[in-house]
Protein backbone atom coordinates (compact mmCIF):
# COMPACT_ATOMS: atom_id res chain seq x y z
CA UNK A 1 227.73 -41.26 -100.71
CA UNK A 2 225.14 -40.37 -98.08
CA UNK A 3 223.98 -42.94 -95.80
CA UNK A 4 219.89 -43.38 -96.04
CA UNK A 5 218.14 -45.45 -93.38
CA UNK A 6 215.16 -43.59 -91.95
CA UNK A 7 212.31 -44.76 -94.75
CA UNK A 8 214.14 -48.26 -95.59
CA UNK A 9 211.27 -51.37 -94.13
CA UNK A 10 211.08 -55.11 -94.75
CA UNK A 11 210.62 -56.49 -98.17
CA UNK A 12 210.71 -60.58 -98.64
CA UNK A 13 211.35 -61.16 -102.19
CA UNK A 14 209.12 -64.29 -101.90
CA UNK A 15 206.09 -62.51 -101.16
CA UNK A 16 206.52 -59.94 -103.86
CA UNK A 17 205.44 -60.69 -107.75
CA UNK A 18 207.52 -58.22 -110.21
CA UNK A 19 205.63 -58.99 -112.76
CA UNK A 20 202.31 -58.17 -110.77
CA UNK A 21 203.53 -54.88 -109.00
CA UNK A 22 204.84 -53.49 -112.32
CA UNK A 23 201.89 -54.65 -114.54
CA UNK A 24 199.53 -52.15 -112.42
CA UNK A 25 201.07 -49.07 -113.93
CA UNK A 26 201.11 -47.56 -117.17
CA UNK A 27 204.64 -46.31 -116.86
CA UNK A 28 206.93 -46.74 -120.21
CA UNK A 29 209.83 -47.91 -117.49
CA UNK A 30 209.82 -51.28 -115.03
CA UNK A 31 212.12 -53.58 -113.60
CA UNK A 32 212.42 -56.17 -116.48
CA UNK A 33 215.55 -58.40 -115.04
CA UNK A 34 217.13 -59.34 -111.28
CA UNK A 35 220.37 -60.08 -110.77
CA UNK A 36 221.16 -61.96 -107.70
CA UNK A 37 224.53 -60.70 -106.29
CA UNK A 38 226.59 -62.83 -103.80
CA UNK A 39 227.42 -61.39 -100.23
CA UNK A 40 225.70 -59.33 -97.81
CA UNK A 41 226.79 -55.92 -96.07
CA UNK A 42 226.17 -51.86 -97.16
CA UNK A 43 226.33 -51.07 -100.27
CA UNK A 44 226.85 -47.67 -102.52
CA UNK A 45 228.28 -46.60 -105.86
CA UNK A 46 227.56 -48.83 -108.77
CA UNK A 47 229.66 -48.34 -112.10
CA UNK A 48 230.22 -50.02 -115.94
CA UNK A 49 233.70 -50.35 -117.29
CA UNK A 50 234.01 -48.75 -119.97
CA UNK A 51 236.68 -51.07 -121.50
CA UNK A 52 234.11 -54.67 -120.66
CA UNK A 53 231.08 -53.42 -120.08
CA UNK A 54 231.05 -55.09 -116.76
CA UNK A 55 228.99 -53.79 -113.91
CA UNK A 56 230.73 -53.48 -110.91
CA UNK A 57 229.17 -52.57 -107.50
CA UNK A 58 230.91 -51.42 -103.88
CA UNK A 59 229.35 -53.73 -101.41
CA UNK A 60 231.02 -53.18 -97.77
CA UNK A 61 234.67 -55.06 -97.84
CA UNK A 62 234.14 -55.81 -101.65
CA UNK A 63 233.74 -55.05 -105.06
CA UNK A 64 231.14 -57.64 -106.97
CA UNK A 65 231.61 -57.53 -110.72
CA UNK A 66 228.77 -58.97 -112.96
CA UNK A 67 227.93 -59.15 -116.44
CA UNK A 68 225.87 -56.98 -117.69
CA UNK A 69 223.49 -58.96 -119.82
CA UNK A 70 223.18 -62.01 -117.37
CA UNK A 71 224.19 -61.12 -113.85
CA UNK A 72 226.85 -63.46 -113.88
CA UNK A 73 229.76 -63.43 -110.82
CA UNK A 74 232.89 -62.16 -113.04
CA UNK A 75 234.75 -61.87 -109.76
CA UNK A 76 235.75 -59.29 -106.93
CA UNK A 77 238.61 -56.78 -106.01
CA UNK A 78 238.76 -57.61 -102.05
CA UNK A 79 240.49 -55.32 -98.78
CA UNK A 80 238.29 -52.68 -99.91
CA UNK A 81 237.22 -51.61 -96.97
CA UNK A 82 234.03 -49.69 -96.57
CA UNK A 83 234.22 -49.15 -100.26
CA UNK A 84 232.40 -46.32 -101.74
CA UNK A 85 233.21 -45.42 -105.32
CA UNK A 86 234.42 -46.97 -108.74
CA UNK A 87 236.21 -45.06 -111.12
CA UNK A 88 238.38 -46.27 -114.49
CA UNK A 89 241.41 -44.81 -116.51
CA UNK A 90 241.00 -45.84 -119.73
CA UNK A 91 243.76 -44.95 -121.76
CA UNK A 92 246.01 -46.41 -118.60
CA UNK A 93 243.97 -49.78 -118.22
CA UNK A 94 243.42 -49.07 -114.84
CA UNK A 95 240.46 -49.40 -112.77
CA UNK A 96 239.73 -47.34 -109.34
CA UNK A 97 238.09 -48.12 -105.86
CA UNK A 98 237.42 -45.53 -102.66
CA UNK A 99 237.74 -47.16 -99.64
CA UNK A 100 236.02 -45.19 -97.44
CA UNK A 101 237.52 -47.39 -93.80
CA UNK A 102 240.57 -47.64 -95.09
CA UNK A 103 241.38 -43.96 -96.52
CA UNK A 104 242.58 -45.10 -99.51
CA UNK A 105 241.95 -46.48 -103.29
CA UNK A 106 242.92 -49.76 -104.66
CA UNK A 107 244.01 -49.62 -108.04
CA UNK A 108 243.51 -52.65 -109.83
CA UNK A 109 244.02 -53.93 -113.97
CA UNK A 110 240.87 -53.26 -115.99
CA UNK A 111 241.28 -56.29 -118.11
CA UNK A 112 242.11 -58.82 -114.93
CA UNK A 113 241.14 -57.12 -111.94
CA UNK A 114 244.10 -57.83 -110.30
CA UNK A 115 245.13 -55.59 -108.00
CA UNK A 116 248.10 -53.20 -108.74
CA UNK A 117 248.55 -50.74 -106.15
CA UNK A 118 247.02 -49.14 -103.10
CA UNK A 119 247.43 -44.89 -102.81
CA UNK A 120 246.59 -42.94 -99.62
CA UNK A 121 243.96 -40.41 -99.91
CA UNK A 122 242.00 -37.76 -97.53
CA UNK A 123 239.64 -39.24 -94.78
CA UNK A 124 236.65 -41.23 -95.83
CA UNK A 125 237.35 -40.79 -100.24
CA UNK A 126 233.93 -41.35 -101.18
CA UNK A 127 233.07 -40.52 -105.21
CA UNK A 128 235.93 -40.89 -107.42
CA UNK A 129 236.10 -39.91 -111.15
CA UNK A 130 238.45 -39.60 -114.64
CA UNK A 131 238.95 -36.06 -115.42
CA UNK A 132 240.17 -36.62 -119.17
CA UNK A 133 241.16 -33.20 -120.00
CA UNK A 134 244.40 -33.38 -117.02
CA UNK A 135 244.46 -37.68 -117.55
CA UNK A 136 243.96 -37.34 -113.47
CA UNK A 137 241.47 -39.06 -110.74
CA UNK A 138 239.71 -37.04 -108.90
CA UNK A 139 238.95 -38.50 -105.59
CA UNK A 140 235.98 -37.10 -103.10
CA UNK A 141 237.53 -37.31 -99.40
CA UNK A 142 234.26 -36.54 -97.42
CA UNK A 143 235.57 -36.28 -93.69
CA UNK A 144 238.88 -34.20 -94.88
CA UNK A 145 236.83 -31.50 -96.91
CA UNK A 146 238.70 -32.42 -99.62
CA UNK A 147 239.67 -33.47 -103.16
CA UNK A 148 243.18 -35.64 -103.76
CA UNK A 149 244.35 -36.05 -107.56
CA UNK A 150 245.84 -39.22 -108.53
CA UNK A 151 247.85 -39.53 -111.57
CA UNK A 152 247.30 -42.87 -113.20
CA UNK A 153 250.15 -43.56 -114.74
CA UNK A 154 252.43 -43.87 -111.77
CA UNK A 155 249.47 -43.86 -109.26
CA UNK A 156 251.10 -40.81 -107.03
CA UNK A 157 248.80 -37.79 -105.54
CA UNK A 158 250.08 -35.43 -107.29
CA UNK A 159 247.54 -32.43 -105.64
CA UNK A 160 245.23 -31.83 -102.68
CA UNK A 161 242.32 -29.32 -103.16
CA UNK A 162 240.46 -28.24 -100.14
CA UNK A 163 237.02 -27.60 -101.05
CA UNK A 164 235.59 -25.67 -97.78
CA UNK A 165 232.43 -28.61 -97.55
CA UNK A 166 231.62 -32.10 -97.66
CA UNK A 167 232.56 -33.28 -101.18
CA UNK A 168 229.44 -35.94 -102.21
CA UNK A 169 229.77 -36.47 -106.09
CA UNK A 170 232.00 -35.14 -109.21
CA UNK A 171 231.71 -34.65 -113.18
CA UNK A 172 234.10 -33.34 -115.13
CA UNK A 173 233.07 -31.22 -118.67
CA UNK A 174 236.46 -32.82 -119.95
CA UNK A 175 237.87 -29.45 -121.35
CA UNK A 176 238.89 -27.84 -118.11
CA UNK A 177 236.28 -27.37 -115.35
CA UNK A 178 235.51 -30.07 -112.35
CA UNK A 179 232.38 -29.85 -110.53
CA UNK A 180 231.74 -31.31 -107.40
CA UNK A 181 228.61 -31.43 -104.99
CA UNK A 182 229.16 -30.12 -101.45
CA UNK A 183 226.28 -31.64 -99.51
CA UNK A 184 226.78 -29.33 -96.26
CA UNK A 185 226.92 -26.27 -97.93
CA UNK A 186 223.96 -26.99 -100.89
CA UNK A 187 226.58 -25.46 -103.39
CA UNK A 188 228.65 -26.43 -106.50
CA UNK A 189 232.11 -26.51 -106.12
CA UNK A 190 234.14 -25.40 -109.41
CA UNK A 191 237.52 -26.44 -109.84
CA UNK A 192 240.29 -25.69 -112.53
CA UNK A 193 241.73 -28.78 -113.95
CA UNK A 194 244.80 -26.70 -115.01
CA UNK A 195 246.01 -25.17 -111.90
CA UNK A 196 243.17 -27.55 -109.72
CA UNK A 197 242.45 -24.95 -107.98
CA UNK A 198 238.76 -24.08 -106.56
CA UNK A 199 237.63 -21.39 -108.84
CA UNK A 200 233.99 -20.77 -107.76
CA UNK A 201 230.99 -21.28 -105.60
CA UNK A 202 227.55 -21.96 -106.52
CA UNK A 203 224.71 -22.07 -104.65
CA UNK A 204 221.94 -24.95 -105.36
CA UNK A 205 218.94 -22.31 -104.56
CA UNK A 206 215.82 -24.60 -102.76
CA UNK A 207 217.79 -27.59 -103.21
CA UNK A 208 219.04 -29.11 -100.19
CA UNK A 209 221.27 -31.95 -99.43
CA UNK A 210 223.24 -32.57 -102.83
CA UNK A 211 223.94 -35.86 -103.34
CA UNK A 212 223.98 -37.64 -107.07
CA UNK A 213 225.55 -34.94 -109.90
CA UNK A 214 224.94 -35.52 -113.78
CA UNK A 215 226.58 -33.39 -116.61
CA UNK A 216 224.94 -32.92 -120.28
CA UNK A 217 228.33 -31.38 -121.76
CA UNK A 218 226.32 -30.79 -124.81
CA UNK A 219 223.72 -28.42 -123.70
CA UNK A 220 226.13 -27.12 -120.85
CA UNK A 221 223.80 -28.45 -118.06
CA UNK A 222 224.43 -29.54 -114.39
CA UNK A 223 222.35 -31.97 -112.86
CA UNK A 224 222.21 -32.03 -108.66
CA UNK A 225 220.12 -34.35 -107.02
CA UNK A 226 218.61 -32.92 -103.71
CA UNK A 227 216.01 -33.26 -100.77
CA UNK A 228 212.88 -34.20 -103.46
CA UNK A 229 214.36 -31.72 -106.03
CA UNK A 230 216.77 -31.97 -108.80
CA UNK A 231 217.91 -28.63 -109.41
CA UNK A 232 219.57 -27.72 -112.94
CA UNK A 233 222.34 -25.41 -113.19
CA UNK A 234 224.02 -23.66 -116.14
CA UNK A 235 227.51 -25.06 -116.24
CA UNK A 236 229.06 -21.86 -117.99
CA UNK A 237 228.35 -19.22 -115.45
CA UNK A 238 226.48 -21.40 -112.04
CA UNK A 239 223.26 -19.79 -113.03
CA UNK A 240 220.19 -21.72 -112.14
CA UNK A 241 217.99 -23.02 -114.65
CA UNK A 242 215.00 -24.93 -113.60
CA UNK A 243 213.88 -27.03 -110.54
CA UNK A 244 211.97 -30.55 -111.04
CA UNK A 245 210.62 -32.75 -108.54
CA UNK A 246 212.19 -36.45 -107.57
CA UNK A 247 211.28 -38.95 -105.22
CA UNK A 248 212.77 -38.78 -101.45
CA UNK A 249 215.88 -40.64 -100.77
CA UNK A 250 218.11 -39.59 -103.89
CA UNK A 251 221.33 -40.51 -103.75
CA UNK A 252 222.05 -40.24 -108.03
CA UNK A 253 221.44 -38.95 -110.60
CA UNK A 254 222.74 -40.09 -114.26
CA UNK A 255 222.38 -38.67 -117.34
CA UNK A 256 221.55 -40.82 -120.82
CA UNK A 257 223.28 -38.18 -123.62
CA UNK A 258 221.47 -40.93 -126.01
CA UNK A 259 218.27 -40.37 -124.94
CA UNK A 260 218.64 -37.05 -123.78
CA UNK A 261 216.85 -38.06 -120.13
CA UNK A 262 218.14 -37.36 -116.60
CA UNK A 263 217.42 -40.41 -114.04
CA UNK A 264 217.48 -40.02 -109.91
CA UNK A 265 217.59 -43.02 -107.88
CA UNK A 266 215.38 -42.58 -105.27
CA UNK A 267 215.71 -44.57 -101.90
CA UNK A 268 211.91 -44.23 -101.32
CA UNK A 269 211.80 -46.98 -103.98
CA UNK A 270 211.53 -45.15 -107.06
CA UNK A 271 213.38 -44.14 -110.24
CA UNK A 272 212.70 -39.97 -111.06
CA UNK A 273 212.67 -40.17 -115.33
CA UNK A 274 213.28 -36.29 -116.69
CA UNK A 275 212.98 -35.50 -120.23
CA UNK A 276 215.50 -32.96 -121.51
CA UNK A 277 213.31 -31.50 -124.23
CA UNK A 278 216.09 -28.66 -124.88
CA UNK A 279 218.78 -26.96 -122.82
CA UNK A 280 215.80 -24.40 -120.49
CA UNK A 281 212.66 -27.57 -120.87
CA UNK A 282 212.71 -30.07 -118.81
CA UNK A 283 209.68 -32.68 -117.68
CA UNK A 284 209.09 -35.81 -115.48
CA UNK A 285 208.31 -38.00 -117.70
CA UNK A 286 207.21 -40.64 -114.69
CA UNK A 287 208.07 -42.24 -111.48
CA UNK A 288 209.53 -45.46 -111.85
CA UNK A 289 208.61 -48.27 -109.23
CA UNK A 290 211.66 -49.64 -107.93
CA UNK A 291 212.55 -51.07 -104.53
CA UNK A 292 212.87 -49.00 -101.05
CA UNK A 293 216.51 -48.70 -100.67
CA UNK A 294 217.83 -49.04 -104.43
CA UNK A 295 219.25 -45.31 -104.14
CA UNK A 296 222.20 -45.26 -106.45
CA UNK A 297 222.28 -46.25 -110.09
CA UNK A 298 224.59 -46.62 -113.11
CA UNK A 299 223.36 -46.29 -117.26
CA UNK A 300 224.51 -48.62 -120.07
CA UNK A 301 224.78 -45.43 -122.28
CA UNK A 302 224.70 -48.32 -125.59
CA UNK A 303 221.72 -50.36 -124.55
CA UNK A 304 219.66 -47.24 -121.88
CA UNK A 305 218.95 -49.91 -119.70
CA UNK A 306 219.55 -48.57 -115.77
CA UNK A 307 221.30 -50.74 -112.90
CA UNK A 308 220.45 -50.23 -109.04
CA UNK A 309 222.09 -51.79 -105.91
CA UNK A 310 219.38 -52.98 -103.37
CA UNK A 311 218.93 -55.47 -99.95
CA UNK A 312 215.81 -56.01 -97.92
CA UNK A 313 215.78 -54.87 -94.68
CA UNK A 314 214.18 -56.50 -91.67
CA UNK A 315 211.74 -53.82 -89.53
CA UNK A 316 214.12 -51.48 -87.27
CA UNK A 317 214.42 -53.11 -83.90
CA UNK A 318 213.58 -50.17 -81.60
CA UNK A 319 213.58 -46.36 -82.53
CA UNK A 320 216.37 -44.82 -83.48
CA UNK A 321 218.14 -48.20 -84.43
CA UNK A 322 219.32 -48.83 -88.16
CA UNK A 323 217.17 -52.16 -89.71
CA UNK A 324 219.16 -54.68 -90.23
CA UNK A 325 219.61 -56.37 -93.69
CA UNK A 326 218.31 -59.52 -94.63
CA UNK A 327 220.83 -62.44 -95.69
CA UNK A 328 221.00 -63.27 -99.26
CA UNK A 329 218.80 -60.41 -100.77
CA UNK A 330 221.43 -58.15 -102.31
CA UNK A 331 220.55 -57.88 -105.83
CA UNK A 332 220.99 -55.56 -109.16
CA UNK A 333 217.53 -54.05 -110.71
CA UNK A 334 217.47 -53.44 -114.19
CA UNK A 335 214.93 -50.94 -115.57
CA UNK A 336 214.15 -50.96 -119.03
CA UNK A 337 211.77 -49.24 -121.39
């Protein structure tokens, strides 16, 4: 997932009061729980098993898993690398990491999280998804320009798709189409789960920089988060449907089929809430305060609640130089209505 520095500055959590920050606005949306998370190092994708409901979050050489109601340690998957992305099998009880310094994915039990298997990928695998209309991963290798598909049930690549541009996120409609971000190009890739081969090309319009991708598979509507735009694409025929603004810093978008609302995790320290009134209205509903930094997100489709990954940073030490974080902040927000 992209790397965002440039607007991250110090926050100590001891000078801050949630409940006073969040009491000043009249938004429907705040940060109603913290969940301390042990470690320190990068962070990026956060994800929810969809088999225990656990929350698990890639977090430099590890993967933290918490509980989703308390925050409570559940354990790790470790020699992950640079870790990226967390993706699950379902129907093969298998669970999925990227590891982005390694250039490959750990495969681990769903149930245990013991690890099963490591699999070579393309250079840097980044996102990683279920596609469950070919029961395959689909893995995003940024450096390589590439996709590798893992089969789950014996964990072997069984394809390599070049994709002509820097693959950032994927969805699947789960009846035959993959579509995946390409960040340099500010166009939709479109794959064909049958033969996976790259079928079209579609360009993003103003938007700039896609990063976090959402799919309503109802309304047939693509979601691309962007430089301070989330643009919205018909998924049938790549045409472009509407532009909204977000907050600076996206790095993803999710959408809540429940609800019917499109959230993008800002960096800038906000949380973008879209209503999808029908499949051509859209509106901002409001601009969640969050934390500068908490740029990726993950949401409980039973409960609507919304996690995000976030550390303090100290002030950059000189121009040019990435701030450094601060020891034992990593934490999980969870927004609520």
């Amino acid at each position: 997932m992209k790397k965002i520095f440039r607007y991250l500055g110090c926050v100590t959590i001891a000078s801050i009061s949630y409940t006073t920050l969040f009491a000043q606005n009249n938004n429907l949306y705040h940060v109603a729980k913290t969940f301390k998370v042990d470690g320190d190092g990068k962070w990026d994708y956060i994800a929810q098993s969809p088999v225990t409901g656990d929350i698990y979050i890639a977090h430099g050489t590890v993967v933290n898993i918490i509980d989703k109601n308390t925050g409570a340690a559940k354990g790790t998957i470790t020699n992950t690398d640079g870790v990226h992305g967390i993706g699950f099998a379902p129907k093969y009880g298998k669970g999925f990491t990227t590891n982005g310094k390694l250039n490959n994915v750990t495969v681990f039990d769903i149930k245990t999280n013991k690890v099963l298997a490591q699999v070579k990928t393309g250079e840097s695998p980044d996102a990683i998804i279920y596609d469950a209309f070919s029961k395959k991963m689909i893995v995003c290798d940024g450096h390589s320009k590439s996709i590798t598909v893992i089969n789950p049930a014996d964990n072997k690549v069984t394809a390599t798709i070049s994709v002509d541009g820097k693959p950032e996120t994927a969805v699947s409609d789960d009846a035959g189409k993959i579509y995946v971000n390409l960040e340099d190009k500010n166009e939709i890739s479109v794959i064909d789960a049958k033969t996976f081969k790259v079928v079209a090309h579609w360009p993003l319009g103003k938007g700039e920089g896609p990063t976090g991708l959402a799919i309503d598979k109802k309304n047939k509507r693509l979601f691309a988060g962007c430089d301070k735009m989330l643009v919205i694409i018909n998924m049938e025929n790549g045409s472009l449907v509407d532009y909204q603004p977000i907050g600076d810093g996206c790095d993803g978008v999710a959408f809540d089929a429940g609800l019917q609302q499109i959230y993008a995790s800002n960096g800038e320290g906000t949380l973008t809430i879209i209503k999808e009134n029908n499949a051509n209205d859209f509106k901002v509903l409001e601009n969640t305060p969050t934390v500068k930094g908490a740029r990726t997100l993950v949401v409980d489709d039973a409960t609507h609640q919304i996690y995000l990954p976030v550390a303090n940073r100290q002030p950059a030490s000189g121009e040019g130089k990435k701030a450094d974080l601060v020891p034992g902040t990593f934490r999980v927000l969870v927004v609520g209505n």
